[in-house]
C-alpha atoms as a PDB file:
ATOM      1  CA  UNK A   1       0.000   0.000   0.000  1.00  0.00           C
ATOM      2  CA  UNK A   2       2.763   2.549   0.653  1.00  0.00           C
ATOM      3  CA  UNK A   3       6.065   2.352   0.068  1.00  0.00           C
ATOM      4  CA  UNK A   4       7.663   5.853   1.676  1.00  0.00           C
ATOM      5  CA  UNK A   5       6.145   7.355   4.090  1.00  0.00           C
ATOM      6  CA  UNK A   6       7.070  10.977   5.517  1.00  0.00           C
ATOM      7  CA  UNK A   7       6.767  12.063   9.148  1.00  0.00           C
ATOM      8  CA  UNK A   8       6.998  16.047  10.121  1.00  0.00           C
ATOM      9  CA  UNK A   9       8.758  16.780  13.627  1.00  0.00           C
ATOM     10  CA  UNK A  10       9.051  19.983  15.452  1.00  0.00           C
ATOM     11  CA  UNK A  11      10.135  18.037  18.722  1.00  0.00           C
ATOM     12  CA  UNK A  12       6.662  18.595  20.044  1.00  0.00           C
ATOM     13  CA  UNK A  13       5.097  15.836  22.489  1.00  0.00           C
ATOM     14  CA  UNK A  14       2.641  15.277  19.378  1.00  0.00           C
ATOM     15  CA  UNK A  15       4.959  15.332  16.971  1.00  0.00           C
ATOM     16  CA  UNK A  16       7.047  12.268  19.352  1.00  0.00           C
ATOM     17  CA  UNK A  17       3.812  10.367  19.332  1.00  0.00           C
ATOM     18  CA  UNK A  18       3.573  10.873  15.174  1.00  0.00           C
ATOM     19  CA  UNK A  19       7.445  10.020  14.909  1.00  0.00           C
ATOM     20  CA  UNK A  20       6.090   6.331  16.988  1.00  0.00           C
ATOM     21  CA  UNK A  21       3.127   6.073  14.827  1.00  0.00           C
ATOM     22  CA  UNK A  22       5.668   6.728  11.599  1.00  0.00           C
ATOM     23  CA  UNK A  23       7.826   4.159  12.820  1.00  0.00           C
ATOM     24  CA  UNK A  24       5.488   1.611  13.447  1.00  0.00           C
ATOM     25  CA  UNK A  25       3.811   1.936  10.080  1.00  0.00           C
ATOM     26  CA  UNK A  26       6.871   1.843   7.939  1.00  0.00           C
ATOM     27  CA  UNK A  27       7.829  -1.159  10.067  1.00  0.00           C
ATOM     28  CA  UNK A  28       4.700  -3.179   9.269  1.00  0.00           C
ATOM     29  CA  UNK A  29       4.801  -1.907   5.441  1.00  0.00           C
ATOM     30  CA  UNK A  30       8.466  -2.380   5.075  1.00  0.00           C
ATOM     31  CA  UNK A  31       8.318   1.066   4.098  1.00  0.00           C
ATOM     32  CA  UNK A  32      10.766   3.784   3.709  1.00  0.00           C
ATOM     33  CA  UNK A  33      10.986   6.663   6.428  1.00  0.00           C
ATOM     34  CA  UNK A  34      11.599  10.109   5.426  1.00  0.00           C
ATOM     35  CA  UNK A  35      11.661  12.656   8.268  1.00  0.00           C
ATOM     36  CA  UNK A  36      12.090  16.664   8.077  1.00  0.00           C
ATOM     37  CA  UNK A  37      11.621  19.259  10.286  1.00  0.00           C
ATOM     38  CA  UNK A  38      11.189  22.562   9.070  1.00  0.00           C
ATOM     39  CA  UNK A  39      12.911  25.893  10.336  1.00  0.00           C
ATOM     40  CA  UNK A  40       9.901  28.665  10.478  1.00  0.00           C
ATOM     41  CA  UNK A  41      10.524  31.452   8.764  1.00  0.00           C
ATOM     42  CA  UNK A  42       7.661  33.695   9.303  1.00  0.00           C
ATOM     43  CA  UNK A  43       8.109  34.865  12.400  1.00  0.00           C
ATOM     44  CA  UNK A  44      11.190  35.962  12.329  1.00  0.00           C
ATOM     45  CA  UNK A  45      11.740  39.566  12.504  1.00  0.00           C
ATOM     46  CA  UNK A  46      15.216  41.642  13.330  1.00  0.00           C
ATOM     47  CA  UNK A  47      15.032  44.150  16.119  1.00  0.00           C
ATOM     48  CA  UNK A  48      17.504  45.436  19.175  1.00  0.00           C
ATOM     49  CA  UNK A  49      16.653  42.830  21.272  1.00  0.00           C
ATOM     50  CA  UNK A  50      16.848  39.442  19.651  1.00  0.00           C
ATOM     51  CA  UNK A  51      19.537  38.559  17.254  1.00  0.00           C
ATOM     52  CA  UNK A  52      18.280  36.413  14.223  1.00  0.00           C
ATOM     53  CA  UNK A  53      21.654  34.654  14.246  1.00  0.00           C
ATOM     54  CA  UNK A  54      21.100  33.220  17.196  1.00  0.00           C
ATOM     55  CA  UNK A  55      17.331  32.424  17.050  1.00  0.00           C
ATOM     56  CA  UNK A  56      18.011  30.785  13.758  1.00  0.00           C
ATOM     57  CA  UNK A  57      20.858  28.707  14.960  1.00  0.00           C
ATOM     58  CA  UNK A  58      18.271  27.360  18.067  1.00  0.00           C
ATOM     59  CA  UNK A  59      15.990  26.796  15.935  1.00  0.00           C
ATOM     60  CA  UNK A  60      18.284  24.271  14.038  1.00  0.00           C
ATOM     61  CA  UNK A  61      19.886  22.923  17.086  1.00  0.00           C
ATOM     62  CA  UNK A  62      16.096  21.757  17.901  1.00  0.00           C
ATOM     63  CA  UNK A  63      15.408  20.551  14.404  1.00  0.00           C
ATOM     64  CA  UNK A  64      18.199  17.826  14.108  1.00  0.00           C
ATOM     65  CA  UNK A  65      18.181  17.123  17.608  1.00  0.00           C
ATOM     66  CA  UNK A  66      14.269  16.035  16.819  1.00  0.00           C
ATOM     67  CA  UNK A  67      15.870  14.548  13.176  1.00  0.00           C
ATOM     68  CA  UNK A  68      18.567  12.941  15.303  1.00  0.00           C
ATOM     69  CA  UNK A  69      16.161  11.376  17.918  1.00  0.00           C
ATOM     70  CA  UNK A  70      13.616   9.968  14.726  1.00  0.00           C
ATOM     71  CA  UNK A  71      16.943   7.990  13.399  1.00  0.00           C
ATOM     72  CA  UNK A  72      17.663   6.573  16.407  1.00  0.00           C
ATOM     73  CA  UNK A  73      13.990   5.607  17.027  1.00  0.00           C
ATOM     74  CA  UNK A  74      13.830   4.060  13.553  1.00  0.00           C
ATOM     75  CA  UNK A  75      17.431   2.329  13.584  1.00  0.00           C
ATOM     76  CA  UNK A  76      16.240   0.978  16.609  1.00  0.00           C
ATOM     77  CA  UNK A  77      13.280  -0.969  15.189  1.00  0.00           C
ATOM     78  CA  UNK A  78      15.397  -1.352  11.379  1.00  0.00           C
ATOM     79  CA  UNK A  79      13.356   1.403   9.631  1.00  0.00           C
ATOM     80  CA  UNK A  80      15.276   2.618   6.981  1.00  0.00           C
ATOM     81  CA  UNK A  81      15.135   6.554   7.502  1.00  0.00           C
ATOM     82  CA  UNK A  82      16.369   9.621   5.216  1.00  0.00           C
ATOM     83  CA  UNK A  83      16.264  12.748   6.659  1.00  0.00           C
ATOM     84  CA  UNK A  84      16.341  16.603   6.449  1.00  0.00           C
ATOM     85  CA  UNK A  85      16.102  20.292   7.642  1.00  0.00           C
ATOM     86  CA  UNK A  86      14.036  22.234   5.282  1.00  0.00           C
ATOM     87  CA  UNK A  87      13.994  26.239   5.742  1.00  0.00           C
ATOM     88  CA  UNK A  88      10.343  28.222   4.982  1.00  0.00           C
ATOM     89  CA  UNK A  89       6.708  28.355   5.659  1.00  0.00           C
ATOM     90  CA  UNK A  90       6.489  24.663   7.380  1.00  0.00           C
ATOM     91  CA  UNK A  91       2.958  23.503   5.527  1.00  0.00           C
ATOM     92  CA  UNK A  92       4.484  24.233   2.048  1.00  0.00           C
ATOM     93  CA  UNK A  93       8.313  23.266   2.827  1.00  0.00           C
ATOM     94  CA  UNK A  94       6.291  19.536   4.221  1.00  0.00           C
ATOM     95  CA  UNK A  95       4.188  19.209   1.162  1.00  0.00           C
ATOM     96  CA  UNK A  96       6.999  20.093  -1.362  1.00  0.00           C
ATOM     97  CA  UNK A  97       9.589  17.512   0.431  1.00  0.00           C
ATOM     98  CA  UNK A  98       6.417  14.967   0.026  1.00  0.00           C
ATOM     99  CA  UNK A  99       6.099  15.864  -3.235  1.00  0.00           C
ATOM    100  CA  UNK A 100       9.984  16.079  -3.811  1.00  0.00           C
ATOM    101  CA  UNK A 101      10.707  12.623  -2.071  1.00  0.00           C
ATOM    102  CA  UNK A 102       7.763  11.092  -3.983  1.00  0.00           C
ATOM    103  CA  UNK A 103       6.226   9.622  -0.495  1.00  0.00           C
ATOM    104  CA  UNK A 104       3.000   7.594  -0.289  1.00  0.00           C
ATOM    105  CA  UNK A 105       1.835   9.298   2.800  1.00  0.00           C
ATOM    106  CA  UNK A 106       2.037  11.802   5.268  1.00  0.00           C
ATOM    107  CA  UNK A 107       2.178  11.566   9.028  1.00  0.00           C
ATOM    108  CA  UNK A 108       1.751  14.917  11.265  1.00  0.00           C
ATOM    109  CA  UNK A 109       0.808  15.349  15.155  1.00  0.00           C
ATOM    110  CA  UNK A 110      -2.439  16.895  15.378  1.00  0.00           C
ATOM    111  CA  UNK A 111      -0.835  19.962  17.319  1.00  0.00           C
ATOM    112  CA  UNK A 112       2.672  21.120  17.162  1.00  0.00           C
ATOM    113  CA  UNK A 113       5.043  23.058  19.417  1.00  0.00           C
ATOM    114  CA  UNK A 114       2.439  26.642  19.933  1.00  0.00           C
ATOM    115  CA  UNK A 115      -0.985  26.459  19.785  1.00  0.00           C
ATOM    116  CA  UNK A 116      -0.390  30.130  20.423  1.00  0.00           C
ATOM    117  CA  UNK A 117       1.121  30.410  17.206  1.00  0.00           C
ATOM    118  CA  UNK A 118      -0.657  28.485  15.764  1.00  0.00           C
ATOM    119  CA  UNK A 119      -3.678  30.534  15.855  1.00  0.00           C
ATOM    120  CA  UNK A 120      -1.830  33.646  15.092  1.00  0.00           C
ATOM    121  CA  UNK A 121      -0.210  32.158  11.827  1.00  0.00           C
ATOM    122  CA  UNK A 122      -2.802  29.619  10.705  1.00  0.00           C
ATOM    123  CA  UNK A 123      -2.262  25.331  11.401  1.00  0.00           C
ATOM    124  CA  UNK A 124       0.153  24.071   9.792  1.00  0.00           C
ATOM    125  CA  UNK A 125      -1.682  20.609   9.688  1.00  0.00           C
ATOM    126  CA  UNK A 126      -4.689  22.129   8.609  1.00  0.00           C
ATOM    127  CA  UNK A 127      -2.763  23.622   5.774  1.00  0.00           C
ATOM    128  CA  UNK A 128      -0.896  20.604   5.162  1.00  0.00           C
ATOM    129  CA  UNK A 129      -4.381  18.027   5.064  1.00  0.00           C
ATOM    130  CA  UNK A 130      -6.060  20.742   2.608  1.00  0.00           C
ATOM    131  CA  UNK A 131      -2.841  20.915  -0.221  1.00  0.00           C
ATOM    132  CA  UNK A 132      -1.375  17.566   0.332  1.00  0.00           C
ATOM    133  CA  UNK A 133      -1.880  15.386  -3.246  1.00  0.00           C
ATOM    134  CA  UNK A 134      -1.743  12.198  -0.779  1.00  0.00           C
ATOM    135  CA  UNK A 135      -3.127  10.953   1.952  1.00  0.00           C
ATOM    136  CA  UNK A 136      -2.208  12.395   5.607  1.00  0.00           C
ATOM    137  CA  UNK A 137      -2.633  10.618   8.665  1.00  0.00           C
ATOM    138  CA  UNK A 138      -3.135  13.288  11.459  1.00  0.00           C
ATOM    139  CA  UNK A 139      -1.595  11.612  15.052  1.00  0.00           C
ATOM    140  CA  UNK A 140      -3.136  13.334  18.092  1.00  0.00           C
ATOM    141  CA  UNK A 141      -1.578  12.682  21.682  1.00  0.00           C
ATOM    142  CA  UNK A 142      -1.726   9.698  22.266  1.00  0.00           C
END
């Protein structure tokens, strides 16, 4: 039925319980992994007070330690697994590595990191179910 499957991570508690769900189904499938977490890009702004440098260089420290954490998970139960950081809006940058990779299916948490932001800057899963050309499995908590 699939044959790649793509999970999206922003280190979130959902996004963990998507990165198990992920796992588990390119395990039964024999399915390739692809993981990517994506570095906003939206809200960053350049003021006095915070240096983009540094917020940007967070921001990837939390990506591949979430990348690094999914690759250990999926070694771990001998998922193959292909990574990567992608830079941009995060619905379009997951739906263009999708598209890119040529996956089967999409896995998201339901919720990720701000729900805060979330309503500020519109879901990102919301986004990604409504523009996705395949099918997207949405993981809540647990």
């Amino acid at each position: 039925m699939y044959d790649s499957i793509l999970v999206a991570t922003d280190g979130s508690e959902t996004a963990s319980v998507a990165v198990e769900h992920a796992i588990d189904l390119a395990d039964r499938l024999e399915a390739t992994l692809y993981g990517v977490a994506v570095l906003e890009t939206r809200t960053e702004y350049d003021n006095a007070i915070v240096d983009p440098d540094e917020v940007e260089r967070h921001l990837r420290e939390r990506s591949e330690t979430s990348l690094a954490t999914l690759e250990e998970r999926a070694e771990a139960a001998d998922v193959p697994v292909e990574t990567a950081v992608r830079v941009g809006v995060p619905h379009e940058e997951i739906v263009t590595y999708a598209d890119d990779c040529g996956v089967d299916a999409i896995v998201v948490g339901s919720r990720g990191r701000s729900d805060f932001r979330g309503a500020l800057l519109g879901s990102t899963v919301d986004a990604v179910v409504r523009l996705a050309t395949r099918p997207v499995l949405v993981v809540g908590d647990g």
